[in-house]
C-alpha atoms as a PDB file:
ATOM      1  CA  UNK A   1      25.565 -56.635  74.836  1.00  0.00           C
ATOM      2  CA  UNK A   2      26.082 -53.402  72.695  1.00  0.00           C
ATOM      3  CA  UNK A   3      29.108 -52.932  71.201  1.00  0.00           C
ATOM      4  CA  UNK A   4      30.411 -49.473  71.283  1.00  0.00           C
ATOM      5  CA  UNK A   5      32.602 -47.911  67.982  1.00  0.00           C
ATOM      6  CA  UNK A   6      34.234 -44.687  67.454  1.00  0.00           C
ATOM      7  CA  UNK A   7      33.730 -43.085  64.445  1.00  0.00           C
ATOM      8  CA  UNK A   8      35.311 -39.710  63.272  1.00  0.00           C
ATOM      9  CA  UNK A   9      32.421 -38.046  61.590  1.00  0.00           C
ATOM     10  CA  UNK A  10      28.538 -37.880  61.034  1.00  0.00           C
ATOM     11  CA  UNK A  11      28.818 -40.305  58.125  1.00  0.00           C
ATOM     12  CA  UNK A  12      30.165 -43.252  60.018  1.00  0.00           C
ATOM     13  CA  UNK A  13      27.499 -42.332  63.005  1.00  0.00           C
ATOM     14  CA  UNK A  14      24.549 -42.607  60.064  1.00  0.00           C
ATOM     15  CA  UNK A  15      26.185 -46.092  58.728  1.00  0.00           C
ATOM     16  CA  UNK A  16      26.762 -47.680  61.621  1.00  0.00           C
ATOM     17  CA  UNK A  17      23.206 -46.408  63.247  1.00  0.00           C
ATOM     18  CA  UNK A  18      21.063 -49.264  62.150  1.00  0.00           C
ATOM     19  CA  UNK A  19      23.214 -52.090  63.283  1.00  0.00           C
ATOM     20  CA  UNK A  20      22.014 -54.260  65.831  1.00  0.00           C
ATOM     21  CA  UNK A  21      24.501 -54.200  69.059  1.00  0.00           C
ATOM     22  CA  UNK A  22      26.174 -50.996  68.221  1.00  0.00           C
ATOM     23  CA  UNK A  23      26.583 -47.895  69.394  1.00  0.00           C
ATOM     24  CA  UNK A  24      28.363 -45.116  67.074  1.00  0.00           C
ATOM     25  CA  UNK A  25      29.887 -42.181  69.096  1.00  0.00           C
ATOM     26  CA  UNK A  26      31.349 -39.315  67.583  1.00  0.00           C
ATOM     27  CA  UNK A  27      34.858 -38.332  68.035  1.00  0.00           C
ATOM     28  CA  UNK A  28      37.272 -35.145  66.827  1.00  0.00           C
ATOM     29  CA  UNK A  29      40.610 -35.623  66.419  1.00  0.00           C
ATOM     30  CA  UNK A  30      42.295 -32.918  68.470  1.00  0.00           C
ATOM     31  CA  UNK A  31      39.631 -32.992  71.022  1.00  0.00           C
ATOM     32  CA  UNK A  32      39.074 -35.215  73.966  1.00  0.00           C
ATOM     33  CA  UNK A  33      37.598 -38.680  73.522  1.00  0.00           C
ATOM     34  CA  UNK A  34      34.120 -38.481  74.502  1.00  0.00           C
ATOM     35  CA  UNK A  35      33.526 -40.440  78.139  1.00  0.00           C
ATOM     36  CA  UNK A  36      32.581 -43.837  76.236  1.00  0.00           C
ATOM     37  CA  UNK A  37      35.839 -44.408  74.933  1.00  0.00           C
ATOM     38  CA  UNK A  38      36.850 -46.076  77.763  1.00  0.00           C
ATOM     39  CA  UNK A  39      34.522 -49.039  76.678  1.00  0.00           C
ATOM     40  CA  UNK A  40      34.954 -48.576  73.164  1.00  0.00           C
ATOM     41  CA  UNK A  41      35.486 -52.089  71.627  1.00  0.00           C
ATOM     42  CA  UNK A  42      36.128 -50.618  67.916  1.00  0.00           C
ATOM     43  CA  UNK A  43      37.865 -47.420  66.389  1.00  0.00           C
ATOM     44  CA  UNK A  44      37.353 -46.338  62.680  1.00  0.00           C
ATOM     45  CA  UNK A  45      40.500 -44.265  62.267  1.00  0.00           C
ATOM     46  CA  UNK A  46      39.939 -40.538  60.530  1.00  0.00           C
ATOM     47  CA  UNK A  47      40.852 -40.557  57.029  1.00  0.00           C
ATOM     48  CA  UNK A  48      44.456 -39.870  56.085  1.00  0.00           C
ATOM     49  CA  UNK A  49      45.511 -40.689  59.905  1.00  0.00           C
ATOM     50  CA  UNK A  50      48.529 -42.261  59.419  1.00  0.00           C
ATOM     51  CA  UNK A  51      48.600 -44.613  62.688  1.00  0.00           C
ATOM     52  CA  UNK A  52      46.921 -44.407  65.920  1.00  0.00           C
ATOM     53  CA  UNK A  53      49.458 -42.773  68.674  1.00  0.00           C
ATOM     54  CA  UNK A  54      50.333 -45.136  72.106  1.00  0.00           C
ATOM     55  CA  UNK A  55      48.760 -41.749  73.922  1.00  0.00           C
ATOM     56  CA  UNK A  56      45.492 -43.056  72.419  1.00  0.00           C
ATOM     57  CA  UNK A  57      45.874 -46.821  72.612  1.00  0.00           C
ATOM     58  CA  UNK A  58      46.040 -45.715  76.133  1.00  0.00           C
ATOM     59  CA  UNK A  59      42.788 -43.706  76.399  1.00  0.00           C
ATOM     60  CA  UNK A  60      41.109 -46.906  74.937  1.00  0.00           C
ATOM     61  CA  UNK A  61      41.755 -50.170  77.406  1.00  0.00           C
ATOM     62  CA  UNK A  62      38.730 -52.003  75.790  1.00  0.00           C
ATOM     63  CA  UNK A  63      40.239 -51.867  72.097  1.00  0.00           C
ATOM     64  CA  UNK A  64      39.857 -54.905  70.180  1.00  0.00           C
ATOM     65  CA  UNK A  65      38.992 -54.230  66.435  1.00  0.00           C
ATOM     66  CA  UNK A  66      40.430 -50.856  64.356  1.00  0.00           C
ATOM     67  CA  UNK A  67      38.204 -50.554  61.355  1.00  0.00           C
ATOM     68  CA  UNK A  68      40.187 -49.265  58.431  1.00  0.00           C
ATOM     69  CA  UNK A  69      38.287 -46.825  55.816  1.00  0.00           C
ATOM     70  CA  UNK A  70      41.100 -47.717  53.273  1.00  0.00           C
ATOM     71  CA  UNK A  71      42.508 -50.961  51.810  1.00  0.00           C
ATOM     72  CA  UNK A  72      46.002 -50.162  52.385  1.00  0.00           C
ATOM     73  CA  UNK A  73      47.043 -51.674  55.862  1.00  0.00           C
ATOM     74  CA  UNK A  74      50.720 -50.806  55.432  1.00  0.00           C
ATOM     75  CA  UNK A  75      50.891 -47.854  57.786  1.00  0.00           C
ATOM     76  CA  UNK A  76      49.090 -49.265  60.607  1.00  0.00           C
ATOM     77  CA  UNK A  77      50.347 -53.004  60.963  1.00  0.00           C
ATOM     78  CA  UNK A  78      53.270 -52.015  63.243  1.00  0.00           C
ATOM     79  CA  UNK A  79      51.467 -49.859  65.448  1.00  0.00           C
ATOM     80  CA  UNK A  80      48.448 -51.866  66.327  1.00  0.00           C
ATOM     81  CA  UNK A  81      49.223 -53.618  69.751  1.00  0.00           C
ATOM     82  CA  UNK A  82      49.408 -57.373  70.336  1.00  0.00           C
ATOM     83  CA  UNK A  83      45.143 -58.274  70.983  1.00  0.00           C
ATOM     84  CA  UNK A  84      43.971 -55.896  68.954  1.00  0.00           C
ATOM     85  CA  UNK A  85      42.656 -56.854  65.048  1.00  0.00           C
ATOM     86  CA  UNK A  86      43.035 -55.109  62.251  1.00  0.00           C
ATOM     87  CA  UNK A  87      40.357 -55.016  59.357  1.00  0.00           C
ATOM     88  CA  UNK A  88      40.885 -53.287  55.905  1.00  0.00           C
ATOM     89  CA  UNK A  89      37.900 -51.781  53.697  1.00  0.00           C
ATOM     90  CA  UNK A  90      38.975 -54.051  50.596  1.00  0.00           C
ATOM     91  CA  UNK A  91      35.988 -54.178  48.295  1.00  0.00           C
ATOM     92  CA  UNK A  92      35.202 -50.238  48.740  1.00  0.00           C
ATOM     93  CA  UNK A  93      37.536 -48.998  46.209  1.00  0.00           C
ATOM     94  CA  UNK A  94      38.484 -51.466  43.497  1.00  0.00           C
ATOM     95  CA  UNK A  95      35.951 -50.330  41.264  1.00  0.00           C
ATOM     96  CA  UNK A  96      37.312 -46.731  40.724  1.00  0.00           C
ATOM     97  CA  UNK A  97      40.821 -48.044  41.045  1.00  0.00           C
ATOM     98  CA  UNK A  98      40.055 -50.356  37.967  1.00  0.00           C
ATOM     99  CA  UNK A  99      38.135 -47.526  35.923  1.00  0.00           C
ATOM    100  CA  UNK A 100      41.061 -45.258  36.607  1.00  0.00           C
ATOM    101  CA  UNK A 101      43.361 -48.201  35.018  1.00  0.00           C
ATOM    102  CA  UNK A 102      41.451 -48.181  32.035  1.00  0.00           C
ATOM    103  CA  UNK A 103      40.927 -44.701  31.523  1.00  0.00           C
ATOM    104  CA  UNK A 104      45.095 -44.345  31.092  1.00  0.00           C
ATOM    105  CA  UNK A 105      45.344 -47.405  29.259  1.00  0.00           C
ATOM    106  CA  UNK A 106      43.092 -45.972  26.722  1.00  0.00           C
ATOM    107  CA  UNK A 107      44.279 -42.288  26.793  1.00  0.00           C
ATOM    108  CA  UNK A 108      47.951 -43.959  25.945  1.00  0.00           C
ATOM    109  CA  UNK A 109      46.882 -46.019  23.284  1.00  0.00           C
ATOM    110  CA  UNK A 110      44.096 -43.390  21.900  1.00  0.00           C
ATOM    111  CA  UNK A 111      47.163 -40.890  22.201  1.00  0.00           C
ATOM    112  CA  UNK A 112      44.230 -38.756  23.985  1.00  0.00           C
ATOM    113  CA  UNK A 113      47.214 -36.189  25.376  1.00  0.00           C
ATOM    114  CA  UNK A 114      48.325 -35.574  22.235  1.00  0.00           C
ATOM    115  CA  UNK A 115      45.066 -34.638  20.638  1.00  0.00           C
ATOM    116  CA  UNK A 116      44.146 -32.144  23.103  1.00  0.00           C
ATOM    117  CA  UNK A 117      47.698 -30.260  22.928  1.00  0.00           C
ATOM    118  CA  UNK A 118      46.862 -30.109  19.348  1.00  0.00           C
ATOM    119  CA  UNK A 119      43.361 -28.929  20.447  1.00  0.00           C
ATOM    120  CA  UNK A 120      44.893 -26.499  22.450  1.00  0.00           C
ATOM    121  CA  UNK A 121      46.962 -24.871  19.677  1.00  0.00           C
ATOM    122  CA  UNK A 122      43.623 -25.392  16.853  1.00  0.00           C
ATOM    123  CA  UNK A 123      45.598 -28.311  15.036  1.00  0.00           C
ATOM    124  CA  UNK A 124      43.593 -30.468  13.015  1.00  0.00           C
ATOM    125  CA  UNK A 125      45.866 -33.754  13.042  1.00  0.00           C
ATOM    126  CA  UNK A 126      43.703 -36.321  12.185  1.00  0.00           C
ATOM    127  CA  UNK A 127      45.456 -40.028  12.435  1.00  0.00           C
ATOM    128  CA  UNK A 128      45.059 -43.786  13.261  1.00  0.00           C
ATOM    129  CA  UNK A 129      45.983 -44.372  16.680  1.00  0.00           C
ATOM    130  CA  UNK A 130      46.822 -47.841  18.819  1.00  0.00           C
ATOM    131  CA  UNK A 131      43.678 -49.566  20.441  1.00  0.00           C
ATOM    132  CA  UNK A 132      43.262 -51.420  23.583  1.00  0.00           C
ATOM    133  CA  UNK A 133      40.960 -54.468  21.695  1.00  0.00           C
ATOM    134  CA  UNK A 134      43.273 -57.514  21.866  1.00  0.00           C
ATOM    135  CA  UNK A 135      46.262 -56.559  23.830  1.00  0.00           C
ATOM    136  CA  UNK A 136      47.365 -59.074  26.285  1.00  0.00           C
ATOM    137  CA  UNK A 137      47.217 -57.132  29.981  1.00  0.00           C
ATOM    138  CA  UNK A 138      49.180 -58.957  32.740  1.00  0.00           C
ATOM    139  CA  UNK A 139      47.464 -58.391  36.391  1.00  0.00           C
ATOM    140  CA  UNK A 140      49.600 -58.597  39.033  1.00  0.00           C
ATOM    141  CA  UNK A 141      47.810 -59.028  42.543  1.00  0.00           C
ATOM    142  CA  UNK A 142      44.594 -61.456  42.438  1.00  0.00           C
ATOM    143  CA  UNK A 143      42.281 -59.972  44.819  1.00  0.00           C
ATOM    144  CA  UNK A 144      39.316 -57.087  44.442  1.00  0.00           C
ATOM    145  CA  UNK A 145      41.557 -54.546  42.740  1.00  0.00           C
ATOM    146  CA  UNK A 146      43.366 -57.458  40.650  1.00  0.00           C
ATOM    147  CA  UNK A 147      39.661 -58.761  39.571  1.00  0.00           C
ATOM    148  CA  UNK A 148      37.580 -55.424  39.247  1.00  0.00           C
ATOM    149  CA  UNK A 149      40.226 -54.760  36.593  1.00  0.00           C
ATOM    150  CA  UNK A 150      39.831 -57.994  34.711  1.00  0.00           C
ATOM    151  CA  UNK A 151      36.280 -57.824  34.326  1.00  0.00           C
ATOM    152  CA  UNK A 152      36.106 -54.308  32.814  1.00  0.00           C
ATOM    153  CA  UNK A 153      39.318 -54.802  30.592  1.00  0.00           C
ATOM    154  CA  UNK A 154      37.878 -57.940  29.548  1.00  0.00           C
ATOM    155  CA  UNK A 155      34.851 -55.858  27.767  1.00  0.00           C
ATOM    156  CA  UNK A 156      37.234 -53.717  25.553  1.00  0.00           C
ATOM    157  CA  UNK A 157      38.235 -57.404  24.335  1.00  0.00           C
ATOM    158  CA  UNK A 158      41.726 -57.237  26.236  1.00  0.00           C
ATOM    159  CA  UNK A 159      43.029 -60.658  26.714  1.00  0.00           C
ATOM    160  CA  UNK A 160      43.479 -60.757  30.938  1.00  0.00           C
ATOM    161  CA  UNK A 161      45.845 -62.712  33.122  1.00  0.00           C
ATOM    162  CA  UNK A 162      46.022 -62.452  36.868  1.00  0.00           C
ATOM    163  CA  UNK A 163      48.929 -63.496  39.220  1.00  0.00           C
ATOM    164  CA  UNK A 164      48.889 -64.203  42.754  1.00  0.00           C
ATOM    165  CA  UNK A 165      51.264 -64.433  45.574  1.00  0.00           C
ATOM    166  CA  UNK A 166      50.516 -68.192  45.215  1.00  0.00           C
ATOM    167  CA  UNK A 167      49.049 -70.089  41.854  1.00  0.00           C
ATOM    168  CA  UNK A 168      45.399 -71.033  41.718  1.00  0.00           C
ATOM    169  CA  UNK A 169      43.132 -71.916  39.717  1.00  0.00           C
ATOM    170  CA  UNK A 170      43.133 -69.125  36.867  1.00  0.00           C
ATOM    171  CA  UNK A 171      45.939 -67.550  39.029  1.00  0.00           C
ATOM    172  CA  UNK A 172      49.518 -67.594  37.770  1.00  0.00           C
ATOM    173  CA  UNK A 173      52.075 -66.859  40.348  1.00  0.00           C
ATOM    174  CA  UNK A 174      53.974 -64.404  41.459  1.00  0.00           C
ATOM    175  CA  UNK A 175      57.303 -67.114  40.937  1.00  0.00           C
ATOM    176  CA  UNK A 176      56.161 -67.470  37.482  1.00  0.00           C
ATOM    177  CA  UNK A 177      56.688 -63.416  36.345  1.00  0.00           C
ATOM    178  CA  UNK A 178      60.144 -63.949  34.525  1.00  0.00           C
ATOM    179  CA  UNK A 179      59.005 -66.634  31.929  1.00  0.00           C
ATOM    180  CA  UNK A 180      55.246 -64.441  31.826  1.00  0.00           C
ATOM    181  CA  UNK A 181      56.435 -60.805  31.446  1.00  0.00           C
ATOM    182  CA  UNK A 182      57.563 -61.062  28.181  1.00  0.00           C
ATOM    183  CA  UNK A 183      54.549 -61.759  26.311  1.00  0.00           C
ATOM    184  CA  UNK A 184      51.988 -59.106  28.007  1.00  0.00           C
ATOM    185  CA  UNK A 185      51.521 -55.538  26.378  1.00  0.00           C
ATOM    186  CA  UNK A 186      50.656 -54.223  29.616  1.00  0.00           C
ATOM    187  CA  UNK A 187      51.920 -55.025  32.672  1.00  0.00           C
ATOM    188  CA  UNK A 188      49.073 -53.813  35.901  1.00  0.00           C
ATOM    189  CA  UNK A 189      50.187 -53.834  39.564  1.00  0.00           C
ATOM    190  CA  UNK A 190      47.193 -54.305  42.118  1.00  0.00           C
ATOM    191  CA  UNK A 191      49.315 -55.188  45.172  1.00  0.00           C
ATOM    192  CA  UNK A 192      49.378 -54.592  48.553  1.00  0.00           C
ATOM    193  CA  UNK A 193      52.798 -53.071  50.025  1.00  0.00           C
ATOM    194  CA  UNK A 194      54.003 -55.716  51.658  1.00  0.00           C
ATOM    195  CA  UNK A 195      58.120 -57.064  52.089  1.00  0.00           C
ATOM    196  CA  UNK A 196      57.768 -59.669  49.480  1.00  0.00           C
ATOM    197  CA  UNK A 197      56.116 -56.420  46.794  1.00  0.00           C
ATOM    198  CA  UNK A 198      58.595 -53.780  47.755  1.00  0.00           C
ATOM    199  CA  UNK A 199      60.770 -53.303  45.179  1.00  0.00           C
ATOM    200  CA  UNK A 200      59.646 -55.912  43.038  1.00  0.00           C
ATOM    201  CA  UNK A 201      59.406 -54.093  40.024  1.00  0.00           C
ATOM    202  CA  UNK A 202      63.901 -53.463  39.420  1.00  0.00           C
ATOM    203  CA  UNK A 203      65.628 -53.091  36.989  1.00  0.00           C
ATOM    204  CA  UNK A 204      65.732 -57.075  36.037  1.00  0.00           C
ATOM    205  CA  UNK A 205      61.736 -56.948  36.105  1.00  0.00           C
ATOM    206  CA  UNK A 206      61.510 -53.682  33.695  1.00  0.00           C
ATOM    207  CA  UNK A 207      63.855 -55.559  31.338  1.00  0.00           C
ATOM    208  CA  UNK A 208      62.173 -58.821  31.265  1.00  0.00           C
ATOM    209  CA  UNK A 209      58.948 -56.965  29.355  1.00  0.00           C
ATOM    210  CA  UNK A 210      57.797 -56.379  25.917  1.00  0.00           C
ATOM    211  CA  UNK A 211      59.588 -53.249  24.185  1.00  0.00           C
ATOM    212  CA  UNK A 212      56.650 -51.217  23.815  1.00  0.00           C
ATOM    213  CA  UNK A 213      55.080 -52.675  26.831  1.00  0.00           C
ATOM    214  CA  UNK A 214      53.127 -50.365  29.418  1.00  0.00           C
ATOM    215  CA  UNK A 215      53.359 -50.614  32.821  1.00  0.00           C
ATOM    216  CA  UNK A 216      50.974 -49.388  35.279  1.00  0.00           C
ATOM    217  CA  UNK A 217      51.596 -48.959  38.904  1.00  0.00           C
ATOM    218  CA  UNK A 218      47.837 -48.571  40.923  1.00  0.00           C
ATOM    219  CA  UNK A 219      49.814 -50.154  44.216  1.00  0.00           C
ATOM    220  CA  UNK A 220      51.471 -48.047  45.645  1.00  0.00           C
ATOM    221  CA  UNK A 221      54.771 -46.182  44.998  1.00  0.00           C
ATOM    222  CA  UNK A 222      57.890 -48.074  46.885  1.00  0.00           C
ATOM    223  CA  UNK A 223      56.662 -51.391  44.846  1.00  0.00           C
ATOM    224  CA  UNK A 224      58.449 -49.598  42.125  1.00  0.00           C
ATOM    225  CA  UNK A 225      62.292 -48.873  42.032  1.00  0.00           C
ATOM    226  CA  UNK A 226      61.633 -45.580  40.658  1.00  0.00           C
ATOM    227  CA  UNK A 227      65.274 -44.867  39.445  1.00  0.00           C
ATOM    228  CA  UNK A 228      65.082 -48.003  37.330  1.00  0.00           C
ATOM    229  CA  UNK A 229      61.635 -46.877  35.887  1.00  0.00           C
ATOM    230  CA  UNK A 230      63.180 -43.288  35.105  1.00  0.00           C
ATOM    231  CA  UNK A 231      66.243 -45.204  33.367  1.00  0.00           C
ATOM    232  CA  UNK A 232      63.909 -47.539  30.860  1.00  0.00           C
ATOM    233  CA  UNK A 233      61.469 -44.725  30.317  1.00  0.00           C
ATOM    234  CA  UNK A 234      64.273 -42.505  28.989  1.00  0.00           C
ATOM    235  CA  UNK A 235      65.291 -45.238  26.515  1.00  0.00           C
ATOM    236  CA  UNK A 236      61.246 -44.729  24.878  1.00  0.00           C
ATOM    237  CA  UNK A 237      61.242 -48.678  25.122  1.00  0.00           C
ATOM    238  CA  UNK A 238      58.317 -49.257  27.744  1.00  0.00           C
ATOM    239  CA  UNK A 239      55.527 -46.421  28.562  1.00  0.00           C
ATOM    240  CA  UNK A 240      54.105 -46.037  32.118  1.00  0.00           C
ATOM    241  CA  UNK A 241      50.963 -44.643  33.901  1.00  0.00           C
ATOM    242  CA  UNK A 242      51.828 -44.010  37.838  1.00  0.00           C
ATOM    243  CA  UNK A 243      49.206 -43.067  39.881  1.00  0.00           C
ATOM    244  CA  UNK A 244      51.715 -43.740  43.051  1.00  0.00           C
ATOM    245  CA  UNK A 245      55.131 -42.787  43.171  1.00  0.00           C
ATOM    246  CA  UNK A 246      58.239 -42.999  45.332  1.00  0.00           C
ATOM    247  CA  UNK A 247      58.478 -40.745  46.552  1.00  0.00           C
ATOM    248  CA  UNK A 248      55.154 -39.564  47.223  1.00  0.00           C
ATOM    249  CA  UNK A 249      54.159 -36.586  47.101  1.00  0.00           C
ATOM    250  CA  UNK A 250      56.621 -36.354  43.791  1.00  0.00           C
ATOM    251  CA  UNK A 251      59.086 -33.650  44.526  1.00  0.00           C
ATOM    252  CA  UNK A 252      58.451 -30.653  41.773  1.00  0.00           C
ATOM    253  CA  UNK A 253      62.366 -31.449  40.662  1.00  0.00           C
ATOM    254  CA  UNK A 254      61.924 -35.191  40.492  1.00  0.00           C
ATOM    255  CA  UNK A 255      62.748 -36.661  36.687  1.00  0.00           C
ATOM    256  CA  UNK A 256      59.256 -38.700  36.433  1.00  0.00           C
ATOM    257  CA  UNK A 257      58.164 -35.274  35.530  1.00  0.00           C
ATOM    258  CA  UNK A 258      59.771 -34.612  32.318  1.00  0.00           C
ATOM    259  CA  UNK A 259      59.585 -38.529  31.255  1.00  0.00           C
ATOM    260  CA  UNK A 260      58.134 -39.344  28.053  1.00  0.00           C
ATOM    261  CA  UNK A 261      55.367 -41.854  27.376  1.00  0.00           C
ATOM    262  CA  UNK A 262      54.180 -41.334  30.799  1.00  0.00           C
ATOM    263  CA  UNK A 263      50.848 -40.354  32.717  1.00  0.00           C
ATOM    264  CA  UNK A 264      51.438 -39.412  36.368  1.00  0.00           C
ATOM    265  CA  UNK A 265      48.360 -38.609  38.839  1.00  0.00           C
ATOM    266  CA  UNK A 266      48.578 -37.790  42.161  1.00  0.00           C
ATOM    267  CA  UNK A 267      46.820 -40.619  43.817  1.00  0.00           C
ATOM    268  CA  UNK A 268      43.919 -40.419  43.181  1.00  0.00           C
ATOM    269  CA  UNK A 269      42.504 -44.312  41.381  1.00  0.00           C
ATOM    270  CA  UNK A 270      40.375 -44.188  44.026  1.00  0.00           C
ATOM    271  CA  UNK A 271      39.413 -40.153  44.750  1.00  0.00           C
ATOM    272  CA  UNK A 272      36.079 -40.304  43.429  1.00  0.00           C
ATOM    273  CA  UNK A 273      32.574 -39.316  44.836  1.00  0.00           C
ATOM    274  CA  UNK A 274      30.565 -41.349  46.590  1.00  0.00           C
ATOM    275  CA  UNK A 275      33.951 -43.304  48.099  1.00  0.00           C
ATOM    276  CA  UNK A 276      32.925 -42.490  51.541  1.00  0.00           C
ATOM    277  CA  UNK A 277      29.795 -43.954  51.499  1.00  0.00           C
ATOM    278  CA  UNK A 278      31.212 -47.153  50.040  1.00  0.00           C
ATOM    279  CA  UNK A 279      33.906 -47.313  52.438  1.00  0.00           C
ATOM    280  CA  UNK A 280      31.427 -47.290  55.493  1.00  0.00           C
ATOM    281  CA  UNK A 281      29.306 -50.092  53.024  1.00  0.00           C
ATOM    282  CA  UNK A 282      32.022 -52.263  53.876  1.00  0.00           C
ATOM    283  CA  UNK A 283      33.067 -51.170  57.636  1.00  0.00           C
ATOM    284  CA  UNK A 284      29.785 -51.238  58.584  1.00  0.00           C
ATOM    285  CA  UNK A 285      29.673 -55.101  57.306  1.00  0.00           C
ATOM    286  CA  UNK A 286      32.679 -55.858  58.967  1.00  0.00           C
ATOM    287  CA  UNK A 287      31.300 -54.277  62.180  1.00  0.00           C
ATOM    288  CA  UNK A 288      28.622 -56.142  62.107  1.00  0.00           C
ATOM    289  CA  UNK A 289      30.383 -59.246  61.579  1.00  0.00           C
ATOM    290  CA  UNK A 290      32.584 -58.551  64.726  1.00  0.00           C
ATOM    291  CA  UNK A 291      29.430 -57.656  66.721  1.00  0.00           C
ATOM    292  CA  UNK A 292      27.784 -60.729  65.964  1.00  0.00           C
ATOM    293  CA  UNK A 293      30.192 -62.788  67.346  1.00  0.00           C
ATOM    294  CA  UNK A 294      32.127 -63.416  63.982  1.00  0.00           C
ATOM    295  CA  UNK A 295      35.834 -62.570  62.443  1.00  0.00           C
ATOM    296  CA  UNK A 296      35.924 -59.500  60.100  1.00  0.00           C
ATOM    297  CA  UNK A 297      35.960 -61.064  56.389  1.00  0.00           C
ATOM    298  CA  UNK A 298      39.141 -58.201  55.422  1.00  0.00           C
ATOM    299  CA  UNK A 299      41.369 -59.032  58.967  1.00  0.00           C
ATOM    300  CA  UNK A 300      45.207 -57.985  58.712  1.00  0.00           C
ATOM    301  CA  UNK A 301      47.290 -60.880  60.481  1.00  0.00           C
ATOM    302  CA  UNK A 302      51.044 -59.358  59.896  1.00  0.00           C
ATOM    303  CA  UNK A 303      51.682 -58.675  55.920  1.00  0.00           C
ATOM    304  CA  UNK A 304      49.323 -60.332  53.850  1.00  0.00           C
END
């Protein structure tokens, strides 16, 4: 029996093309489905579709998997009807996520901004600067993201501790942050957006960690209550690097702006090339897995 999956470009046609039991078709978005949507068992959304439209679950009566290029779910877990699963691409990303961790963690501590403002204006300030060898780096969220990071902060001799929704072996958890945050000189969130993540970074959180502390928010944006990281980063006691905000995009008036001892990108940990072809590593695994008669490995059941 061939399972049929629509796939929004040529890529995911090429990927998915030397599966046994599947059949890629090609769909636009704006455009009709083609005719074999009607038996289409799987959907690999377009990248940067927010949700899939009850117009479309409607085209597609044979639905049962929607393959996920991303490994955010948050956006899609309401929509997707009662039957259908939900599979993430966890795995495809936490690699460039965890490089772009490390690459602000060392332009903070190697003061890297400030030596190429002075390069700018032909300043010659030579100086010592902080280094990332033995600072203790809290990890918050265990899974790909949360252990990608350890490994490479781990080779610049950072001392690495992860923490879980639940405690494990080598896991703290999540209960455990007041009593832990205290004693970290960085402070890295790798978690999903879930009800139990939103807004755990407050006020109470910010206060609980080492003055001088950085934090650094690869999540994503609401996981932070951004007026009580604006109100500690004006004091100069903690430093941040945000590569999410809330709200996102950050309005061109917003006071994360003009904050100091911060590094703010627009999302992009995990914009770099060759992402699409690792994302459609792991769908096309996944597929596989469902077309063989087996449960997708990255499945969304609720919030996870």
């Amino acid at each position: 029996m061939t399972v049929t999956v629509l796939v929004p470009d040529d890529e995911g046609v090429s990927a998915l093309s030397e599966l046994d039991g599947v059949l890629a078709v090609r769909y636009a978005l704006g455009e009709p489905l083609p005719p074999e949507a009607a038996k289409a068992e799987v959907l690999i959304p377009a990248p940067g579709a927010q949700k899939v439209t009850d117009a479309l679950f409607a085209e597609l009566p044979n639905l049962k998997l929607i393959q996920l290029l991303s490994a955010g779910a948050e956006d899609w877990i309401a929509s997707v009807p009662d039957g259908v699963l939900l599979s993430t691409c966890r795995g495809a990303h936490g690699g460039s996520t965890a490089e772009w961790v490390v690459a602000v963690l060392l332009s903070l501590y190697r003061e890297l901004p400030g030596f190429t403002a002075e390069q700018a204006s032909r300043h010659w300030g030579r100086r010592s600067t902080d280094t990332l060898q033995g600072k203790r780096a809290l990890v918050v969220g265990a899974g790909d993201l949360g252990r990608q990071l350890r490994r490479r902060l781990e080779a610049f001799d950072t001392r690495v501790t992860l923490v879980g929704m639940s405690a494990r072996d080598g896991v703290r958890g999540v209960d455990e942050l007041p009593e832990l945050l205290g004693g970290f000189d960085i402070v890295a969130l790798m978690v999903p957006l879930t009800s139990r993540t939103r807004g755990m970074v407050d006020a109470g959180f910010l206060a609980a960690m080492k003055t001088g502390a950085v934090l650094v928010n690869a999540a994503r944006g609401p996981v932070v209550d951004t007026d009580a990281l604006v109100a500690e980063l004006r004091t100069g006691r903690l430093r941040a690097a945000l590569d999410v905000t809330d709200p996102e995009p950050l309005p061109p008036g917003h006071p994360l702006w003009e904050m100091p001892g911060l590094i703010l990108t627009p999302h992009v940990g995990g914009s770099v090339h060759g992402v699409r072809n690792r994302s459609y590593a792991v769908a096309a695994a996944e597929i596989g897995r469902y077309a063989g008669g087996e449960l997708p490995n990255n499945l969304v059941h609720g919030e996870y």
